[in-house]
N, C-alpha and C. Protein backbone atom coordinates (compact mmCIF):
# COMPACT_ATOMS: atom_id res chain seq x y z
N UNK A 1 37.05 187.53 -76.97
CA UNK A 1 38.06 186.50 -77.00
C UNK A 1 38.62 186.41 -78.42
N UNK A 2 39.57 186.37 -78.32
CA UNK A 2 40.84 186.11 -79.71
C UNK A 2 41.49 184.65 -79.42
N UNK A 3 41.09 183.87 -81.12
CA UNK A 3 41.97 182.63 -81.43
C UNK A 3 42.66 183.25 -82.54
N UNK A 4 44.05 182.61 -82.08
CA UNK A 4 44.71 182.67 -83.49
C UNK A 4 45.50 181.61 -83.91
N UNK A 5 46.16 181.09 -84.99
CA UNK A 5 46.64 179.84 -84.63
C UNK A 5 47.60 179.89 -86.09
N UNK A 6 48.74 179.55 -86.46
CA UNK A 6 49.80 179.66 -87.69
C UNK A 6 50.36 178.07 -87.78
N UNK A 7 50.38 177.55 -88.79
CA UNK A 7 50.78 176.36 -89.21
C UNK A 7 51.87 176.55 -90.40
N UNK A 8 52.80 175.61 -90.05
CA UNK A 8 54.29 175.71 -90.90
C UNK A 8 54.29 174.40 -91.73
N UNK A 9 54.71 174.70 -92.77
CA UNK A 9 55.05 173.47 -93.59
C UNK A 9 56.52 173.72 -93.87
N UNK A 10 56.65 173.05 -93.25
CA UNK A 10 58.25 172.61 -93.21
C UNK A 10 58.99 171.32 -93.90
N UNK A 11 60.05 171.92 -94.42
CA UNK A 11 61.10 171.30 -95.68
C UNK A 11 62.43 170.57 -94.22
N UNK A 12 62.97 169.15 -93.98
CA UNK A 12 63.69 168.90 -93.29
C UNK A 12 65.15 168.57 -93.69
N UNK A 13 66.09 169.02 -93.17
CA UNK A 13 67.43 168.77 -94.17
C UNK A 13 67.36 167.26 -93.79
N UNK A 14 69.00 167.09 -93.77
CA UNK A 14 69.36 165.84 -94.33
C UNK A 14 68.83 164.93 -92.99
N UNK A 15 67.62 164.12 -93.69
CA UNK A 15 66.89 163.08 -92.93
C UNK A 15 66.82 162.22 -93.50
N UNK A 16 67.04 160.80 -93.40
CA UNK A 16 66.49 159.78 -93.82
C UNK A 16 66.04 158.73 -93.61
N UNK A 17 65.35 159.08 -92.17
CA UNK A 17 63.97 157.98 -91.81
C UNK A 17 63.61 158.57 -90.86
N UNK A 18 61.98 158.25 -90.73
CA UNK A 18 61.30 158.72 -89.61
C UNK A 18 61.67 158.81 -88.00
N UNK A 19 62.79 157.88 -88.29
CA UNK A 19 63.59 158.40 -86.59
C UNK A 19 64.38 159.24 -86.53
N UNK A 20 65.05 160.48 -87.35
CA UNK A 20 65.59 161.00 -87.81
C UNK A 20 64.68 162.08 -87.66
N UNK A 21 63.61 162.22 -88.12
CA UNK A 21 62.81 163.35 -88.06
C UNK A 21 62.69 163.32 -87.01
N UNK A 22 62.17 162.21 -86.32
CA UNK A 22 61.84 162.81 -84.80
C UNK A 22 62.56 163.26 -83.75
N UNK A 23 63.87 163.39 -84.52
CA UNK A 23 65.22 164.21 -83.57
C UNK A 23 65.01 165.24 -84.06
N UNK A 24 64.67 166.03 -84.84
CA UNK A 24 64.47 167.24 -84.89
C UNK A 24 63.25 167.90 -84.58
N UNK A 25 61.80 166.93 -84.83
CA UNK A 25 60.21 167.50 -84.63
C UNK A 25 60.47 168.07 -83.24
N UNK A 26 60.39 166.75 -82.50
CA UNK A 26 60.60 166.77 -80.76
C UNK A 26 60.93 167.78 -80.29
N UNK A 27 62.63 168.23 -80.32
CA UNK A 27 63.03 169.81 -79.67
C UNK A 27 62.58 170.75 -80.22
N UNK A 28 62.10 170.88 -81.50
CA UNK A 28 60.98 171.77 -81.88
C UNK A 28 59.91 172.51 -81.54
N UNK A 29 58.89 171.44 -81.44
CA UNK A 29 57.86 171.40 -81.21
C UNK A 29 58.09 171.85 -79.39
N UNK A 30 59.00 170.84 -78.68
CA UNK A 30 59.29 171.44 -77.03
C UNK A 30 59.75 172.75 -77.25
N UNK A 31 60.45 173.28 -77.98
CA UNK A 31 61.06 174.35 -77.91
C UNK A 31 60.20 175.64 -78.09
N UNK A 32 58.56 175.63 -78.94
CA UNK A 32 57.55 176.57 -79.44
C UNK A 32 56.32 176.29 -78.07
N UNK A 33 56.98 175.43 -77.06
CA UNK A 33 55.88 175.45 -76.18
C UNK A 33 56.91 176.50 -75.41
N UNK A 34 57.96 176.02 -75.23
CA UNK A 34 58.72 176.52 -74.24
C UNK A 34 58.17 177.93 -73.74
N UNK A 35 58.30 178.36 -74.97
CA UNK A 35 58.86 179.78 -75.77
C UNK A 35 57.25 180.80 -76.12
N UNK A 36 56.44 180.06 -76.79
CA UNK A 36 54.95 180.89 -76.65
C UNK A 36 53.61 180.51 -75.88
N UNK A 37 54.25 179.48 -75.23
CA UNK A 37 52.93 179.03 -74.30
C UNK A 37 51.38 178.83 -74.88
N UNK A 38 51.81 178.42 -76.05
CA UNK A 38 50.33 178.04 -76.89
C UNK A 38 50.58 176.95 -76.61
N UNK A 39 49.43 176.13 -77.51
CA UNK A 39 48.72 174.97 -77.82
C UNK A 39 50.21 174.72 -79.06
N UNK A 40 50.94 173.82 -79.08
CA UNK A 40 51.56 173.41 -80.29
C UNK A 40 51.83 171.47 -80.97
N UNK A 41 51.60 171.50 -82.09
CA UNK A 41 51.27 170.19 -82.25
C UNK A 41 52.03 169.44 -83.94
N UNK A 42 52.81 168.67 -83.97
CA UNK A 42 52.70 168.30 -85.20
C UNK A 42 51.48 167.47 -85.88
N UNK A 43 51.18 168.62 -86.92
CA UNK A 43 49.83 168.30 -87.52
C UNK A 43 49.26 167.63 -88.95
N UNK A 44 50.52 167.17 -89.28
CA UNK A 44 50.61 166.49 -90.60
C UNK A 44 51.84 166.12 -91.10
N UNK A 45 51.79 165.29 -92.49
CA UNK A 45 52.78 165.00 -92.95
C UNK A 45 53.52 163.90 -92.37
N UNK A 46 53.20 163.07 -90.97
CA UNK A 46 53.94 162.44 -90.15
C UNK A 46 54.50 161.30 -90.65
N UNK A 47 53.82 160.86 -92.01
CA UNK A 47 54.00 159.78 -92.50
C UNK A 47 55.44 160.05 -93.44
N UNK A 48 55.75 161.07 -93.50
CA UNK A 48 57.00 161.31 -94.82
C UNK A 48 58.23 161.96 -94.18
N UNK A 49 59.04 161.17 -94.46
CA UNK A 49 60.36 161.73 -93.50
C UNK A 49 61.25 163.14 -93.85
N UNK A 50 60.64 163.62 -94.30
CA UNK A 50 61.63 164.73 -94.91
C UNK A 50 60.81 165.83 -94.82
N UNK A 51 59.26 166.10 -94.71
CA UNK A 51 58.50 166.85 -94.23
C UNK A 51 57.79 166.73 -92.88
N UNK A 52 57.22 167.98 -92.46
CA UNK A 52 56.13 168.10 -91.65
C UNK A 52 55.26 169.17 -91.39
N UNK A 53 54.33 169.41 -90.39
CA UNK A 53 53.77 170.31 -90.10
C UNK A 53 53.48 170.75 -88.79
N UNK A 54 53.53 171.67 -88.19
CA UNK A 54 53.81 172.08 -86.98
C UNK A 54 52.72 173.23 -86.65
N UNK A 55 51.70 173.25 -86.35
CA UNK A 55 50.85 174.24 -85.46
C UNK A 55 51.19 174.95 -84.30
N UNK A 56 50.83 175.92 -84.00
CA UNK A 56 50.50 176.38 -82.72
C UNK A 56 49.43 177.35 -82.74
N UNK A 57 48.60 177.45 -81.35
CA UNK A 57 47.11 178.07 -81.61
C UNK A 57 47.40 178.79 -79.77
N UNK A 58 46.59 179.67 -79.62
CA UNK A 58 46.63 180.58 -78.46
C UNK A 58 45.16 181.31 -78.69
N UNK A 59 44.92 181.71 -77.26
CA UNK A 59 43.91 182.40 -77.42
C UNK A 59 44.23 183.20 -75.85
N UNK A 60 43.31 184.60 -76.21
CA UNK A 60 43.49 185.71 -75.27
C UNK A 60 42.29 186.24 -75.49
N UNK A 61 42.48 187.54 -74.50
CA UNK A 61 41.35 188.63 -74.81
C UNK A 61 41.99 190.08 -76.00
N UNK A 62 43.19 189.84 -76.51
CA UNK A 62 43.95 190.85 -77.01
C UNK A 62 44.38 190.38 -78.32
N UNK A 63 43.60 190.81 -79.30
CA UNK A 63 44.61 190.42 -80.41
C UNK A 63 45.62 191.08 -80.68
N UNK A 64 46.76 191.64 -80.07
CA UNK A 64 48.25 192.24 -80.50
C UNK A 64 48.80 190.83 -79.75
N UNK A 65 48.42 190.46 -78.65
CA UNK A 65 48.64 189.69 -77.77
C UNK A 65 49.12 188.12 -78.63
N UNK A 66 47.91 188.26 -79.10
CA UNK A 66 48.02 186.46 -80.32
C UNK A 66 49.21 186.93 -81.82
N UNK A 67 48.80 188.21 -81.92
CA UNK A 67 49.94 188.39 -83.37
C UNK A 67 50.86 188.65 -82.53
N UNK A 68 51.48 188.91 -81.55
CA UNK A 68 52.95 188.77 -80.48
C UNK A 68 53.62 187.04 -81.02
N UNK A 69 52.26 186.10 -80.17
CA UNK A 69 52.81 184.99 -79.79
C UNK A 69 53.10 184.58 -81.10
N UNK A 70 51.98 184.93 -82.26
CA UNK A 70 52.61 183.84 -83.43
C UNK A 70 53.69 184.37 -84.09
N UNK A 71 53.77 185.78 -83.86
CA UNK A 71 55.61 186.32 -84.75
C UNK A 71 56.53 185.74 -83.59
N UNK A 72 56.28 185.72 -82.85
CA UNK A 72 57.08 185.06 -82.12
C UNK A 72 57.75 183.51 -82.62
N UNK A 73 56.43 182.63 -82.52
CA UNK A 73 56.47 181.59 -82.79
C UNK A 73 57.19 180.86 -84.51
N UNK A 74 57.25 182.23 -85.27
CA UNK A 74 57.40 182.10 -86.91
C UNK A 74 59.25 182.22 -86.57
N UNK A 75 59.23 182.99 -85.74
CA UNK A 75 60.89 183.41 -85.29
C UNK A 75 61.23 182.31 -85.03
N UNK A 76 61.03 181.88 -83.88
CA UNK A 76 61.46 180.28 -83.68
C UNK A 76 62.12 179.36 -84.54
N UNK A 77 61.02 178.97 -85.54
CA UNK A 77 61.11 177.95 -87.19
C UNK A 77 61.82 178.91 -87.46
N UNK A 78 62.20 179.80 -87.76
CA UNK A 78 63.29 180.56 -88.73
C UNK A 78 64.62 180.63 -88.26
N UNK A 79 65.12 180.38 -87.13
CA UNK A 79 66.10 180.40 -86.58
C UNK A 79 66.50 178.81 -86.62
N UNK A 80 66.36 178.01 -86.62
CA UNK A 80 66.57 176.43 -87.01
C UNK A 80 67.08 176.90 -88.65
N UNK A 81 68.51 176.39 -88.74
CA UNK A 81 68.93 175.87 -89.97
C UNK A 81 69.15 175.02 -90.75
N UNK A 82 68.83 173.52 -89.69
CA UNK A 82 68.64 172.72 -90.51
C UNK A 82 67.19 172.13 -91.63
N UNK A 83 65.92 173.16 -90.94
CA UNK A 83 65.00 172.97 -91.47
C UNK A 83 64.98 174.00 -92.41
N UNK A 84 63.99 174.08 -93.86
CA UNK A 84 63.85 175.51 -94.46
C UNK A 84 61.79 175.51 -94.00
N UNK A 85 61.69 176.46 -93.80
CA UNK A 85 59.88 177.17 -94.09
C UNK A 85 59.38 176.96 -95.66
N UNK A 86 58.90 176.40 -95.77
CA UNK A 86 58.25 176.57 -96.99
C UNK A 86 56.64 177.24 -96.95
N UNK A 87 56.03 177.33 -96.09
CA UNK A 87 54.92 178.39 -95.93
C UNK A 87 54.64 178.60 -94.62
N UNK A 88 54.37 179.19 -93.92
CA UNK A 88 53.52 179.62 -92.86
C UNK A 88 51.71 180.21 -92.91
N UNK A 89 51.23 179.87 -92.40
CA UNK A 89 49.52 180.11 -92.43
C UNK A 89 48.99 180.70 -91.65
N UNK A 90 48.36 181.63 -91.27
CA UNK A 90 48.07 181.91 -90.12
C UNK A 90 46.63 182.27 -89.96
N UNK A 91 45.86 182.35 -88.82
CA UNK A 91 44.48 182.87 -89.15
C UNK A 91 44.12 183.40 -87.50
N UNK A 92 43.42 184.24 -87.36
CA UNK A 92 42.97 185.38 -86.30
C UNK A 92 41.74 185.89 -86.42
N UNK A 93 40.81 185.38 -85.08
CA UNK A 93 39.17 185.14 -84.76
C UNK A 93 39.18 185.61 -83.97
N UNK A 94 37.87 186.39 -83.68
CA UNK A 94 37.66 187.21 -82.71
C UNK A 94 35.74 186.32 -82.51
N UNK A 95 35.50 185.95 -81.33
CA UNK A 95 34.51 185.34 -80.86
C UNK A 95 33.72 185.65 -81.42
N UNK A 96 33.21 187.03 -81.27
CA UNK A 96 32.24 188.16 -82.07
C UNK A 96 31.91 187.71 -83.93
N UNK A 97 33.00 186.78 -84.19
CA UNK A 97 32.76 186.46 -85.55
C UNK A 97 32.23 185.94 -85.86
């Protein structure tokens, strides 16, 4: 079994209050379930309106399978222009570890 799981720290354009962010987290975050059928979650930062953090985690028996879903998933955040990436994280476990 393979976990893998990539977390974004994300820069938000022009926001200025937490209801504001959550017009953009929301179709986001729906949009990386849509789209890689992981586990996806905002995972920090919730308190500051102009940032956040966005997970998604998957698991298979294939790791090409999990590095698919998360380039996948990095594509996603990169195609949004109103947000910028400021890092992506990623990490890939194999049970056996």
């Amino acid at each position: 079994m393979w976990v893998g799981w990539i977390e974004f720290d994300i820069l938000l354009g022009d926001v200025h209050s937490l209801k504001e962010k959550r017009h953009i987290v929301r179709p986001l975050v729906a949009e990386l379930r849509r789209h890689t059928e992981g586990s996806v979650a905002e995972t920090g930062l919730q308190d500051l309106h102009r940032r956040t953090a966005i997970a998604v985690a998957v698991v298979s028996g294939d790791p090409a399978h999990v590095r698919h879903v998360l380039d996948r998933a990095e594509g996603i955040v990169l195609e949004h222009p109103e947000i910028t990436l400021l890092s992506a994280r990623r990490r890939l476990h194999s049970s056996d570890d």
